[in-house]
C-alpha atoms as a PDB file:
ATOM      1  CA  UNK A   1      15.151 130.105  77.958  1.00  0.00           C
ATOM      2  CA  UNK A   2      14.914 126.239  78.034  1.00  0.00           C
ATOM      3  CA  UNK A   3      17.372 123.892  76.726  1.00  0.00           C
ATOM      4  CA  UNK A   4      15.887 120.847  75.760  1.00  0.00           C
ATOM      5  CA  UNK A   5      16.541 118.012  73.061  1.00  0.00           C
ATOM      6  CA  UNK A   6      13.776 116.792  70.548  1.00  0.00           C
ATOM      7  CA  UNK A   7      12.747 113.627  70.969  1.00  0.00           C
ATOM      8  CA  UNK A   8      14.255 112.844  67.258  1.00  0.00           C
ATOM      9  CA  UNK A   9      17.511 114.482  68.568  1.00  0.00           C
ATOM     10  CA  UNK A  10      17.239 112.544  72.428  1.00  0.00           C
ATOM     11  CA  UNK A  11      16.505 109.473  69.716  1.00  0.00           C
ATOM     12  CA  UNK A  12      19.116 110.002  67.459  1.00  0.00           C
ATOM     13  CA  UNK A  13      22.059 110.435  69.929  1.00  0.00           C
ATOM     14  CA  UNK A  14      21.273 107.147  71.414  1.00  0.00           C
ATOM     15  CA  UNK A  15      21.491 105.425  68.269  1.00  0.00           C
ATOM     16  CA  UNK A  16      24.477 106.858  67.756  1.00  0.00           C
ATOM     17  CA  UNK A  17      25.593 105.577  71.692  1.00  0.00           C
ATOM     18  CA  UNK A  18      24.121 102.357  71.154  1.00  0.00           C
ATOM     19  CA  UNK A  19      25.947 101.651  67.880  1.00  0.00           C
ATOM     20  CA  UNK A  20      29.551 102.956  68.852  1.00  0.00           C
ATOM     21  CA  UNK A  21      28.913 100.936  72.416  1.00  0.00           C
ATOM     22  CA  UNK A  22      28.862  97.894  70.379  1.00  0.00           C
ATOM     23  CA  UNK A  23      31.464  98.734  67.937  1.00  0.00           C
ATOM     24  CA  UNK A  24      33.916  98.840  70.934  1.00  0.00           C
ATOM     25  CA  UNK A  25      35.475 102.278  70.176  1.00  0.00           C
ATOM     26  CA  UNK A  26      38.427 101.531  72.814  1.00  0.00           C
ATOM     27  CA  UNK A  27      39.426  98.693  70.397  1.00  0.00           C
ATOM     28  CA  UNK A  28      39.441 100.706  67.532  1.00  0.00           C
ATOM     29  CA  UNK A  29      41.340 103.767  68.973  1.00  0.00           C
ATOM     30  CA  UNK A  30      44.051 101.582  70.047  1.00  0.00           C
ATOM     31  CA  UNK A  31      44.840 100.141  66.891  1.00  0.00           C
ATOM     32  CA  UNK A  32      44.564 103.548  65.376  1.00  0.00           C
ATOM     33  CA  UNK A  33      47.234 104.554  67.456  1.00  0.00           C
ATOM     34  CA  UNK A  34      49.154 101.733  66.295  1.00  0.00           C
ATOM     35  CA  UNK A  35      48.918 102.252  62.263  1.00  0.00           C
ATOM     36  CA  UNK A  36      46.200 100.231  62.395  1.00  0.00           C
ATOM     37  CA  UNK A  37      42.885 102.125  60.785  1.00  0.00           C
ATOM     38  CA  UNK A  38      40.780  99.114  59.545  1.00  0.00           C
ATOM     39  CA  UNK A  39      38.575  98.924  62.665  1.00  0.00           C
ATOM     40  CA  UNK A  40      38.236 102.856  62.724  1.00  0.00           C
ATOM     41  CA  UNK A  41      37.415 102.716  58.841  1.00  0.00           C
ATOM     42  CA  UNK A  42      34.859 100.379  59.541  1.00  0.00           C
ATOM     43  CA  UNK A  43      33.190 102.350  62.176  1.00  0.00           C
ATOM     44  CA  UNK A  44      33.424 105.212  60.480  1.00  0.00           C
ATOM     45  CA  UNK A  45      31.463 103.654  57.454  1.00  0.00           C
ATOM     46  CA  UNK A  46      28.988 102.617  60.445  1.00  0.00           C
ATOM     47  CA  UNK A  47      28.320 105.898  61.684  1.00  0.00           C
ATOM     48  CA  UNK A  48      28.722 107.167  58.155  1.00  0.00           C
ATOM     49  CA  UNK A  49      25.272 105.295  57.225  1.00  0.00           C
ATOM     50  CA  UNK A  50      23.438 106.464  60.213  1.00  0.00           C
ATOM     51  CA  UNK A  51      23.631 110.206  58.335  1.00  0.00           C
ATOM     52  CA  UNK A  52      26.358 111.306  60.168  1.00  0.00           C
ATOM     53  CA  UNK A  53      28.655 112.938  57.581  1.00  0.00           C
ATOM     54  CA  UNK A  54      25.411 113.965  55.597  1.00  0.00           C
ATOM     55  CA  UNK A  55      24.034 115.577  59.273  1.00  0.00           C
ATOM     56  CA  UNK A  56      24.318 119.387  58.112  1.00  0.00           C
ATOM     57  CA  UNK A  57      24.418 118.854  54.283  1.00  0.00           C
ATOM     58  CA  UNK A  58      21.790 120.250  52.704  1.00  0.00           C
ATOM     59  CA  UNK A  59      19.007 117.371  51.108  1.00  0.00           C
ATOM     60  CA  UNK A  60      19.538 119.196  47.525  1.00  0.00           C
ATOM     61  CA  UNK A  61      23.054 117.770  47.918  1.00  0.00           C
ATOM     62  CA  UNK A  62      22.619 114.756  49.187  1.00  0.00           C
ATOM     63  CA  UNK A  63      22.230 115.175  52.691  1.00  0.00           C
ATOM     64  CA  UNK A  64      19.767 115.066  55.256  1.00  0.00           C
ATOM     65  CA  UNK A  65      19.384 119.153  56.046  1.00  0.00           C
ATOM     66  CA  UNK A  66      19.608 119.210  59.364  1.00  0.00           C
ATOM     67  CA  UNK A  67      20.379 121.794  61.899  1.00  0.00           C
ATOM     68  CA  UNK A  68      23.700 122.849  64.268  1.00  0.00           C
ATOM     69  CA  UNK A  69      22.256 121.807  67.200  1.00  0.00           C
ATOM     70  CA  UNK A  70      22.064 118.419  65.394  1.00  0.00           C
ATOM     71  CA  UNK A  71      25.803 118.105  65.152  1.00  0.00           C
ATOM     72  CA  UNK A  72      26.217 119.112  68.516  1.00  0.00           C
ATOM     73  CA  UNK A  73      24.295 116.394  69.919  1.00  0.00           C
ATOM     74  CA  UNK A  74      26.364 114.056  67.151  1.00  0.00           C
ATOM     75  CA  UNK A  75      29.891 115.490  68.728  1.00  0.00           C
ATOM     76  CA  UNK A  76      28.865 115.040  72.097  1.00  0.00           C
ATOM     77  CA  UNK A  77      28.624 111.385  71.815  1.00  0.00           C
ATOM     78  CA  UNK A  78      31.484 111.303  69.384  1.00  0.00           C
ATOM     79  CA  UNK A  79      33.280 112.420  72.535  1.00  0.00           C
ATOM     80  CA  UNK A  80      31.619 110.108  75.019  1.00  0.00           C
ATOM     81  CA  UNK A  81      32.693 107.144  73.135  1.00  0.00           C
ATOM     82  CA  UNK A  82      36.223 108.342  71.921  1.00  0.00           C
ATOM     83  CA  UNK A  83      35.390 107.828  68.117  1.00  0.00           C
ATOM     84  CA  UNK A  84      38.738 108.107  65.921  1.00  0.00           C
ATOM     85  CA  UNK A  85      39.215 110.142  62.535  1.00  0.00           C
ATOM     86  CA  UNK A  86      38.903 113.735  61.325  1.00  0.00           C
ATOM     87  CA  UNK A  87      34.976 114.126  62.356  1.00  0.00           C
ATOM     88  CA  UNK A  88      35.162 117.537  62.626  1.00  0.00           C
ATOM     89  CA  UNK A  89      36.987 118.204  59.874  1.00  0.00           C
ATOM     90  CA  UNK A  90      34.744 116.335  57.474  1.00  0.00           C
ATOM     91  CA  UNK A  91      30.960 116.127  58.593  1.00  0.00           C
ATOM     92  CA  UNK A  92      31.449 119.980  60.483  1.00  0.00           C
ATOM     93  CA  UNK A  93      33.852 122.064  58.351  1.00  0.00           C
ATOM     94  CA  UNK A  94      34.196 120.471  55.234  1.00  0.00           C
ATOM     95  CA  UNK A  95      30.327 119.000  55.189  1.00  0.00           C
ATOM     96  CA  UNK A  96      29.613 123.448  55.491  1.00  0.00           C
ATOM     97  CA  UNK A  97      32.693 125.067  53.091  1.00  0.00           C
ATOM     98  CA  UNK A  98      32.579 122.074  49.810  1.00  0.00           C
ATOM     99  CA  UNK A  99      30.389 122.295  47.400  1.00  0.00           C
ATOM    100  CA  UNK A 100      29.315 120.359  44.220  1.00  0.00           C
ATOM    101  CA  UNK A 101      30.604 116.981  43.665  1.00  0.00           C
ATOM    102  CA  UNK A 102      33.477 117.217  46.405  1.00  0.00           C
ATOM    103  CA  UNK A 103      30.606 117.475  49.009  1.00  0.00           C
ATOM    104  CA  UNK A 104      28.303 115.053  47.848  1.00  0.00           C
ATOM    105  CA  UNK A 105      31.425 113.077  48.241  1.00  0.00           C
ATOM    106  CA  UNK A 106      31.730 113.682  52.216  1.00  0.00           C
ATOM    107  CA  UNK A 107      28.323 113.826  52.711  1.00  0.00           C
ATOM    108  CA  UNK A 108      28.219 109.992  50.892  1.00  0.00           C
ATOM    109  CA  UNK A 109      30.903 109.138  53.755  1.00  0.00           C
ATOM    110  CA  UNK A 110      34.201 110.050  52.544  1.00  0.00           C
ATOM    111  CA  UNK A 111      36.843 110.135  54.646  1.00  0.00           C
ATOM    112  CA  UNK A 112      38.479 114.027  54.622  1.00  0.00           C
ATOM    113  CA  UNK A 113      40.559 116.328  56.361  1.00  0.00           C
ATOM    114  CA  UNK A 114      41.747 119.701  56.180  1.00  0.00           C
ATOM    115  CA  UNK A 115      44.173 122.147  57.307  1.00  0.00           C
ATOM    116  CA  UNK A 116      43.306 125.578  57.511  1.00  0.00           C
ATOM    117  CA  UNK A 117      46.572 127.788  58.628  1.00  0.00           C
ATOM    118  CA  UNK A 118      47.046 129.430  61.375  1.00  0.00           C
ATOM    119  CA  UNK A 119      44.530 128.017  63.395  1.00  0.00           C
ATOM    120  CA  UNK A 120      44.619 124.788  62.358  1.00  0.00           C
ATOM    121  CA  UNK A 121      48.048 124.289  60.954  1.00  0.00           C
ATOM    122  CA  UNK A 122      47.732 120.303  60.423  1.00  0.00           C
ATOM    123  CA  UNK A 123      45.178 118.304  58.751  1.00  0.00           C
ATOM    124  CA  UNK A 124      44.082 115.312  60.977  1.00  0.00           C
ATOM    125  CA  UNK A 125      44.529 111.927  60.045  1.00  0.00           C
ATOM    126  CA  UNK A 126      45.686 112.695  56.619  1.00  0.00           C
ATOM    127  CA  UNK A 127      47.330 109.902  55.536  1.00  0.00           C
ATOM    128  CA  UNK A 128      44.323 107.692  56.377  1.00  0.00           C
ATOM    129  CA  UNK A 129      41.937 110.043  54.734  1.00  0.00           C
ATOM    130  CA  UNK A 130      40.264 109.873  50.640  1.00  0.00           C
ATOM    131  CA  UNK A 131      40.990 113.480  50.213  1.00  0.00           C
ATOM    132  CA  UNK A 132      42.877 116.087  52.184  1.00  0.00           C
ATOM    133  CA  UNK A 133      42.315 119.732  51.328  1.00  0.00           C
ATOM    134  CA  UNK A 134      44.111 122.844  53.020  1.00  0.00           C
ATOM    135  CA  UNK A 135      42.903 126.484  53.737  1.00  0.00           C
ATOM    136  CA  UNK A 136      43.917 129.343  50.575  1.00  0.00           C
ATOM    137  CA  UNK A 137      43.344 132.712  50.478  1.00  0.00           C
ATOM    138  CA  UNK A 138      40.298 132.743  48.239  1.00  0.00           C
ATOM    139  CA  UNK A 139      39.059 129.380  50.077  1.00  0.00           C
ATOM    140  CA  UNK A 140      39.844 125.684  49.580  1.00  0.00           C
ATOM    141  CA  UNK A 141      42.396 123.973  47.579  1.00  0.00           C
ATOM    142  CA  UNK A 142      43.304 119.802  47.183  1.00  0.00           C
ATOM    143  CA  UNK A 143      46.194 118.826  48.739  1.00  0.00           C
ATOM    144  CA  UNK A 144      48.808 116.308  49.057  1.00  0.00           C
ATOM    145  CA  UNK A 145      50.989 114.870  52.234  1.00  0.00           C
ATOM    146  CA  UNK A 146      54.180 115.785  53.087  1.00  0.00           C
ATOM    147  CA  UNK A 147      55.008 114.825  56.556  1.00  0.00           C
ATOM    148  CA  UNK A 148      53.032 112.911  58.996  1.00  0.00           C
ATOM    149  CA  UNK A 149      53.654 114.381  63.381  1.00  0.00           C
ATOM    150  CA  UNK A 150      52.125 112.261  66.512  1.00  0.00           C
ATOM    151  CA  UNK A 151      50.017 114.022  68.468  1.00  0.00           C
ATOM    152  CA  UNK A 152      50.063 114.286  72.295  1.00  0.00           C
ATOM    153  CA  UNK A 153      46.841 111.969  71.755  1.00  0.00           C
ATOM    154  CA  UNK A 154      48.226 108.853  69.902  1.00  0.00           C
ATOM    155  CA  UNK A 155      44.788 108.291  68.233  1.00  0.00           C
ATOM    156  CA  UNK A 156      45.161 111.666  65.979  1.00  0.00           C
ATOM    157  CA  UNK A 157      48.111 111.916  63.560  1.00  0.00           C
ATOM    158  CA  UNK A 158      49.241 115.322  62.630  1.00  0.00           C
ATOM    159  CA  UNK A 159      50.364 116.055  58.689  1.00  0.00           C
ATOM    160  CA  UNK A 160      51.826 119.036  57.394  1.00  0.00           C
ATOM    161  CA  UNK A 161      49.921 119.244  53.776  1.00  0.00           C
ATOM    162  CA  UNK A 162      50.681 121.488  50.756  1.00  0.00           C
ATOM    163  CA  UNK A 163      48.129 122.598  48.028  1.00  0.00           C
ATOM    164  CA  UNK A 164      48.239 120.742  44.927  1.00  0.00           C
ATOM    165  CA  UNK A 165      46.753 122.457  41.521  1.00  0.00           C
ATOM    166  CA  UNK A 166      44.938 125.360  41.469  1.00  0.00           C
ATOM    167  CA  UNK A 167      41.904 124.140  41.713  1.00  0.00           C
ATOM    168  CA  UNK A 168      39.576 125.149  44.571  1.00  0.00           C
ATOM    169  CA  UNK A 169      36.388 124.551  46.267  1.00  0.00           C
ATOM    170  CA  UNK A 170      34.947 126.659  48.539  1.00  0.00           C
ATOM    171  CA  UNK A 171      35.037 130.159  49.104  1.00  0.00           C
ATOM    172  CA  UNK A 172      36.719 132.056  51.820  1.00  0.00           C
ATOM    173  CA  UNK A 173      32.866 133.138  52.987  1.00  0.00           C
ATOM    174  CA  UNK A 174      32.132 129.810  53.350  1.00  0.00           C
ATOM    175  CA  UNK A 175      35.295 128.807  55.172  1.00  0.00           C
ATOM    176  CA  UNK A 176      34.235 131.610  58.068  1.00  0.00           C
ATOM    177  CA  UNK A 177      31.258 129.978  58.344  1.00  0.00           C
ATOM    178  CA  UNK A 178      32.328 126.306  58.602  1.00  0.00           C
ATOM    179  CA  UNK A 179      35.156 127.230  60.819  1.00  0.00           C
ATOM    180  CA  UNK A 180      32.562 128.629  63.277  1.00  0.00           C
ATOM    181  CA  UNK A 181      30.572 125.165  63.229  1.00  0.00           C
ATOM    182  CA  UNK A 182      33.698 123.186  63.617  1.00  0.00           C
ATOM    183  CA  UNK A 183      34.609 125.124  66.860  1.00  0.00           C
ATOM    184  CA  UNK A 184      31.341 124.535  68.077  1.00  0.00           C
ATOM    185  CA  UNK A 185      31.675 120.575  67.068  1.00  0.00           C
ATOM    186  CA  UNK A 186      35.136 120.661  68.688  1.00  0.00           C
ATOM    187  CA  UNK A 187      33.142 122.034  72.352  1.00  0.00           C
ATOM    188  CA  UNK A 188      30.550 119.479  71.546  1.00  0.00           C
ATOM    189  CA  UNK A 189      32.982 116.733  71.381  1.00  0.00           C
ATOM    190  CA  UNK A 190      35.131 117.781  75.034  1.00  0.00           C
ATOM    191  CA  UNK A 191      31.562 118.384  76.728  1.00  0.00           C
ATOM    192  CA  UNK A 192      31.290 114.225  76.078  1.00  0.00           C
ATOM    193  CA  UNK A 193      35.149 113.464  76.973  1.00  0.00           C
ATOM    194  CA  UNK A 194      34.183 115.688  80.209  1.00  0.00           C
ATOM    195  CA  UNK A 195      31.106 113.657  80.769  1.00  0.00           C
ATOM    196  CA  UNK A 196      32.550 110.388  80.541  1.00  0.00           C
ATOM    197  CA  UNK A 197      35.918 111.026  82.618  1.00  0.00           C
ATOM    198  CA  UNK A 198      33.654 112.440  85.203  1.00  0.00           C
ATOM    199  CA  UNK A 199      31.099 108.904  85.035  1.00  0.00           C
ATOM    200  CA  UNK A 200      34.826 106.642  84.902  1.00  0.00           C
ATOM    201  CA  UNK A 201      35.780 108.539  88.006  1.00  0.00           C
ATOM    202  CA  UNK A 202      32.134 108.630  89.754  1.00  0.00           C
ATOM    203  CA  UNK A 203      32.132 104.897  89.676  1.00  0.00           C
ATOM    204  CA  UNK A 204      35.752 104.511  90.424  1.00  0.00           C
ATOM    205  CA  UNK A 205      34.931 106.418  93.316  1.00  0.00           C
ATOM    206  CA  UNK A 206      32.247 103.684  94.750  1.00  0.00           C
ATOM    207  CA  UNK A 207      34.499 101.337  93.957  1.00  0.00           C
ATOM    208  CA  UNK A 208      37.525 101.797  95.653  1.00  0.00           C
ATOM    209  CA  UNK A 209      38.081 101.238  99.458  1.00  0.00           C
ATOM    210  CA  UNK A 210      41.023 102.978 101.388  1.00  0.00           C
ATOM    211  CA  UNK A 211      41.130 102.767 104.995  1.00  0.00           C
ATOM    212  CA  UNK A 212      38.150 101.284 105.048  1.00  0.00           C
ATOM    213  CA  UNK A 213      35.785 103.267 103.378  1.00  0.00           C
ATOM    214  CA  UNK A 214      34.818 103.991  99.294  1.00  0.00           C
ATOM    215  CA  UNK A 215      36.594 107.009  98.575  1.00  0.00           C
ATOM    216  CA  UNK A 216      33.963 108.786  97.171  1.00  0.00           C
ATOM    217  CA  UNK A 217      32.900 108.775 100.967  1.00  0.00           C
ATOM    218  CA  UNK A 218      35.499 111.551 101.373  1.00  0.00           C
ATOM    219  CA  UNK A 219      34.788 115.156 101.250  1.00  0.00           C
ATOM    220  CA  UNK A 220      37.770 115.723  98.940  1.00  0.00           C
ATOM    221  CA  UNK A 221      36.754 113.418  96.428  1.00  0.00           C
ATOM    222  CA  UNK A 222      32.976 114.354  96.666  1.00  0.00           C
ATOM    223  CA  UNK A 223      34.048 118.388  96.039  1.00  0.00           C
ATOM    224  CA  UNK A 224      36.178 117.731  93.431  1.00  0.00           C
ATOM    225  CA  UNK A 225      34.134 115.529  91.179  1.00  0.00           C
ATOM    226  CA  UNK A 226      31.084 118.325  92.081  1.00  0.00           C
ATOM    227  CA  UNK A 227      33.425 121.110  90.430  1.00  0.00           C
ATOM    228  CA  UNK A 228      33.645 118.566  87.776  1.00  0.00           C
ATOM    229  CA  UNK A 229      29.854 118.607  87.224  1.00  0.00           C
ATOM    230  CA  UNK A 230      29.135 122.338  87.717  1.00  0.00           C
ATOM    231  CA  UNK A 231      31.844 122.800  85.120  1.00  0.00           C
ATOM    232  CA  UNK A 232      29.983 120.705  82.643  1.00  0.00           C
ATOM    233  CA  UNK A 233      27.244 121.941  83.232  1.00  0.00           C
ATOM    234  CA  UNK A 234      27.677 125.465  82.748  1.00  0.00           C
ATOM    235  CA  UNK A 235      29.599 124.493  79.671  1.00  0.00           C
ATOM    236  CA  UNK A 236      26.888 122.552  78.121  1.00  0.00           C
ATOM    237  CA  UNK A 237      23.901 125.412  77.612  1.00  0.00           C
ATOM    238  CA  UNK A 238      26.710 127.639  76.058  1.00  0.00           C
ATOM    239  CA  UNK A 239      27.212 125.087  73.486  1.00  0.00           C
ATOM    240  CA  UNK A 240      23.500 124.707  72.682  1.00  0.00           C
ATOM    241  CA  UNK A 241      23.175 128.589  72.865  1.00  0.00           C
ATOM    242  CA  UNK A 242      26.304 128.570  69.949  1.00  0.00           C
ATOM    243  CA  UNK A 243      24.276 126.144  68.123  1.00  0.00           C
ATOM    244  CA  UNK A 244      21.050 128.204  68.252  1.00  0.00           C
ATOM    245  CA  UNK A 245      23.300 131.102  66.918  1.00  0.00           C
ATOM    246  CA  UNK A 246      22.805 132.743  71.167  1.00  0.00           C
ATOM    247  CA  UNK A 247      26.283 133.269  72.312  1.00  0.00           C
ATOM    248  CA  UNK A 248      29.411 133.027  70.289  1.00  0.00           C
ATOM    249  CA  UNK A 249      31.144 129.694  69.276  1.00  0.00           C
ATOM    250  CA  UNK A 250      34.770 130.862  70.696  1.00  0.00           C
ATOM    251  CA  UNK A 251      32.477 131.332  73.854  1.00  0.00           C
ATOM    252  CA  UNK A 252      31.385 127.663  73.820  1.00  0.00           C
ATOM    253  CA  UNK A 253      34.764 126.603  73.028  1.00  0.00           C
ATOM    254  CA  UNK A 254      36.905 128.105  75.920  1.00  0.00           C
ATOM    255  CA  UNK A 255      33.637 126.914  78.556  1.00  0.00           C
ATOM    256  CA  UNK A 256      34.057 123.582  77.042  1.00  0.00           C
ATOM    257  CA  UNK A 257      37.534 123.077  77.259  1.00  0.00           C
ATOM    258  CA  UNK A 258      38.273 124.287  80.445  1.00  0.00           C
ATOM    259  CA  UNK A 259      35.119 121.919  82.190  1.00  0.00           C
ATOM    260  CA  UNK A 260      36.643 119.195  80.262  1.00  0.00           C
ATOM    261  CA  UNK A 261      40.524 119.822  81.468  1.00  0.00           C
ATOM    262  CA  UNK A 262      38.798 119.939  84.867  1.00  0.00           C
ATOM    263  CA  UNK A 263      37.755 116.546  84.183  1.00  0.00           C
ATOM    264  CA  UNK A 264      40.640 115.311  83.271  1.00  0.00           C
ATOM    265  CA  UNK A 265      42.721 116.329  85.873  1.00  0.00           C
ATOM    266  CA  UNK A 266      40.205 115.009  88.475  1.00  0.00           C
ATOM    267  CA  UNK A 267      39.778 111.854  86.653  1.00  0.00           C
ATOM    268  CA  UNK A 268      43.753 111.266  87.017  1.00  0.00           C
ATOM    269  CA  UNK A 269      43.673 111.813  90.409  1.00  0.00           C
ATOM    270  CA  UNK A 270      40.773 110.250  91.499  1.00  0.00           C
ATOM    271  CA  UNK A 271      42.564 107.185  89.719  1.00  0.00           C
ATOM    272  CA  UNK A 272      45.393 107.814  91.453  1.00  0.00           C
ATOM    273  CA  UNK A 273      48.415 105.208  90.073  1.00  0.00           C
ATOM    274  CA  UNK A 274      46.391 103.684  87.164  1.00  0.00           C
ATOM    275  CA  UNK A 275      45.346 107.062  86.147  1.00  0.00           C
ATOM    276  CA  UNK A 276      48.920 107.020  84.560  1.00  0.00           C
ATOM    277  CA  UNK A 277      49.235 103.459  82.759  1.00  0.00           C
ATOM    278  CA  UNK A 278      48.920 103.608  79.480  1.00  0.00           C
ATOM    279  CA  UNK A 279      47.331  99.928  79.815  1.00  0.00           C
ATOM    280  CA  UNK A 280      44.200 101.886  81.477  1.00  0.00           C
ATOM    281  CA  UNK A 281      41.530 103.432  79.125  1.00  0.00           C
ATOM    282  CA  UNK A 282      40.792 106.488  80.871  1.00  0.00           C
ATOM    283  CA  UNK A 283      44.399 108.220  79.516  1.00  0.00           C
ATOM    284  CA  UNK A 284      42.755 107.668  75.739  1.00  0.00           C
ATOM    285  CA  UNK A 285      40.192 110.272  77.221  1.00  0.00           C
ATOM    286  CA  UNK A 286      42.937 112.520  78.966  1.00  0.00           C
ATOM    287  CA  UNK A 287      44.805 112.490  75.950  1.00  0.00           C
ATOM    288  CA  UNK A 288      41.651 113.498  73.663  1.00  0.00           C
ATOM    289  CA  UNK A 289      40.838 116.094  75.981  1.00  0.00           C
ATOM    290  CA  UNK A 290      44.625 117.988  76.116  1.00  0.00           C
ATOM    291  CA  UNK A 291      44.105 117.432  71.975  1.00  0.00           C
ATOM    292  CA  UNK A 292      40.879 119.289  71.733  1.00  0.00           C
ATOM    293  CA  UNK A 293      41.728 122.081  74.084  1.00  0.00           C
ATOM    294  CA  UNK A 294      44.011 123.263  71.348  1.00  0.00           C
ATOM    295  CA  UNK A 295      41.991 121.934  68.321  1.00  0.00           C
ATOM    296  CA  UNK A 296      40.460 124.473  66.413  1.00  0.00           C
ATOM    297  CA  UNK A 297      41.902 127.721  67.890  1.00  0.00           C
ATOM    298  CA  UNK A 298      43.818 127.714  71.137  1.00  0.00           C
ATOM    299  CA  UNK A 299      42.012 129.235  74.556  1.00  0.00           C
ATOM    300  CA  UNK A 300      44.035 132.453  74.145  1.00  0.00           C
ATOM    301  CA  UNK A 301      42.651 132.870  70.278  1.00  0.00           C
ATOM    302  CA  UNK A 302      39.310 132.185  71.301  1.00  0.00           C
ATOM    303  CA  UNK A 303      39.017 134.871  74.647  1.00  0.00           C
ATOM    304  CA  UNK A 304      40.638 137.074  72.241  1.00  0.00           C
ATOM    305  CA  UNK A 305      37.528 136.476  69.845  1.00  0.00           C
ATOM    306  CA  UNK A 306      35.001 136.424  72.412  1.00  0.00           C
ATOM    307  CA  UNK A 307      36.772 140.082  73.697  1.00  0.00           C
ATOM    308  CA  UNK A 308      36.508 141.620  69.918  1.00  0.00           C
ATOM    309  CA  UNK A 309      32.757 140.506  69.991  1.00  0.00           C
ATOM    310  CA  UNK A 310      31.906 142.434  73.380  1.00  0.00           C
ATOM    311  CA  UNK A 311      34.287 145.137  72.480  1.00  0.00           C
ATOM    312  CA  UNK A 312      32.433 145.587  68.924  1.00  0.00           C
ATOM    313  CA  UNK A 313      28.751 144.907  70.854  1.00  0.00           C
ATOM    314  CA  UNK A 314      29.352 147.538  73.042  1.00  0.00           C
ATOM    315  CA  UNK A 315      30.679 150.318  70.473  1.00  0.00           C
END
C-alpha cells in the first residue's frame, strides 16, 4: 500500500506552515510560558479560521466533515511549529465526543480542554480555556478549576478540574472513540517535533566547525541523525495507517514517541552546550516532546493496548 497526501491535504498543511511561520510560534510559546496567552489566543483564532477546530466536525454541525487523516496532517505541523493550547483536546477529542450546541461551539473556535481520568488526569491549559469539561462515567460533564501544576514543558499548564452540575454531553461511546483520534493527533503532533529537531540539528550540523571540519562530516554525527530519520520514518506510515483505521492508534502512538525521544536526545547532543540553555529554542521542542510521550496514555498503557489487540486477533 501507498501512502500519499492529496493535493488538498499537501495544500492544506502548507497553509497551515505558512501561516504559523509568520505568526512566529516561538514568540508566542514563550510568553505562554510566562502567563502571557494573548499572542497564543490570537493564533489560535488564526488557525481557528483556517477550519482547524471545525477539521473533523461534521458540516451538519457546523464543520467542514473531513476525514482522520486530515487531522493528522493538521497535528503534524502543529508539532513542526510548536503551536501552544489544548489542540488535541479541543479540535481531536472534544471536536469527536460533544455534541449539539457545545460542539458547534468548538468547532466555531472555542477554546476547550478536558480531562479524562486515568489517562489523562489533567485538563491542559485550563485556566486559559472558554470551557473545561472532565471525563464521567456515562461520558462528559462541565467543569470548573481547582488547581493549576507546570508541566515539564513550560508552554502546557496542568489543572486538576472537578465536575460541576450534572449536566453532560457526550456519551461514554463517543468518548472511546474520540480518545482513539486524540492518541492518534498526539503521534501526529511528536512525528512534527521529531521532524523539526532532526532539520535544527541537520543544519546545526553543517554549521558547526570543530577541529577543522563541519561536524556533520563525522561518522558519529552522520549515524546518529540517520537513526533519527529511519525512526521517523517508520513512525510516520503507522500514523497514516491509524488514520485510515490500518493498524491501531496505541500502535502509532508508542512508534511516534519513541522516533521523536530519539530526536530529542540527538538534537541535545548534536547541540552540545546550547542544547541546554533555556535562551535556545530547540529545548521548547525537547520539552514538547518529553510532554507528549506521556500525553494521552503513557508508552507502557499503550504496548499494553497494542498486546490486548494481538492477543484478542489471534484468539
Amino acid at each position: 500500500m501507498r501512502f500519499a497526501l492529496t493535493e488538498e491535504q499537501a495544500g492544506f498543511a502548507q497553509s497551515l506552515g505558512d501561516l504559523l511561520a509568520k505568526a512566529d510560534p516561538v514568540g508566542a510559546a514563550r510568553a505562554w510560558a510566562s502567563g502571557d496567552t494573548g499572542p497564543g489566543l490570537a493564533m489560535w483564532k488564526r488557525l481557528a479560521d483556517q477550519g482547524l477546530s471545525a477539521l473533523v466536525v461534521a458540516e451538519e454541525a457546523g464543520g467542514l466533515g473531513g476525514s482522520r487523516v486530515d487531522l493528522t496532517v493538521a497535528h503534524e505541523v502543529l508539532g513542526h511549529h510548536l503551536a501552544v493550547g489544548p489542540w488535541i483536546e479541543s479540535s481531536a477529542f472534544l471536536a469527536t465526543a460533544l455534541t449539539g450546541e457545545a460542539l458547534e461551539a468548538v468547532a466555531g473556535g472555542c477554546v476547550a480542554t478536558v480531562a479524562l481520568p486515568p489517562q489523562v488526569p489533567f485538563a491542559l491549559d485550563a485556566d486559559a480555556a472558554e470551557r473545561v469539561y472532565v471525563g464521567t462515567g456515562a461520558g462528559l460533564a462541565g467543569a470548573v478549576v481547582r488547581e493549576v501544576r507546570a508541566s515539564v514543558d513550560p508552554t502546557r499548564r496542568l489543572a486538576e478540574v472537578e465536575a460541576e452540575g450534572e449536566e453532560e454531553a457526550g456519551s461514554a461511546g463517543s468518548t472511546e472513540a474520540a480518545f482513539d483520534l486524540a492518541v492518534l493527533a498526539c503521534a501526529a503532533q511528536l512525528v512534527g517535533c521529531g521532524e523539526r529537531l532532526l532539520a535544527d540539528s541537520v543544519d546545526y550540523a553543517k554549521q558547526r566547525r570543530q577541529f577543522g571540519r563541519q561536524i556533520g562530516s563525522y561518522q558519529a554525527v552522520k549515524h546518529q541523525l540517520a537513526d533519527v530519520r529511519i525512526a521517523l520514518d517508520f513512525a510516520r506510515p503507522l500514523v497514516h495507517g491509524a488514520a485510515l483505521g490500518e493498524v491501531p492508534a496505541s500502535a502509532a502512538k508508542v512508534a511516534a514517541a519513541e522516533a521523536a525521544y530519539l530526536a530529542s536526545r540527538v538534537a541535545l547532543q548534536v547541540h552540545g552546550a546550547i542544547g541546554y540553555t533555556r535562551e535556545f529554542d530547540l529545548g521548547l521542542w525537547i520539552t514538547r516532546v518529553r510532554a507528549l510521550v506521556t500525553a494521552w496514555g503513557t508508552p507502557a498503557y499503550h504496548r499494553d493496548q497494542v498486546l490486548s489487540e494481538l492477543t484478542e486477533a489471534s484468539r
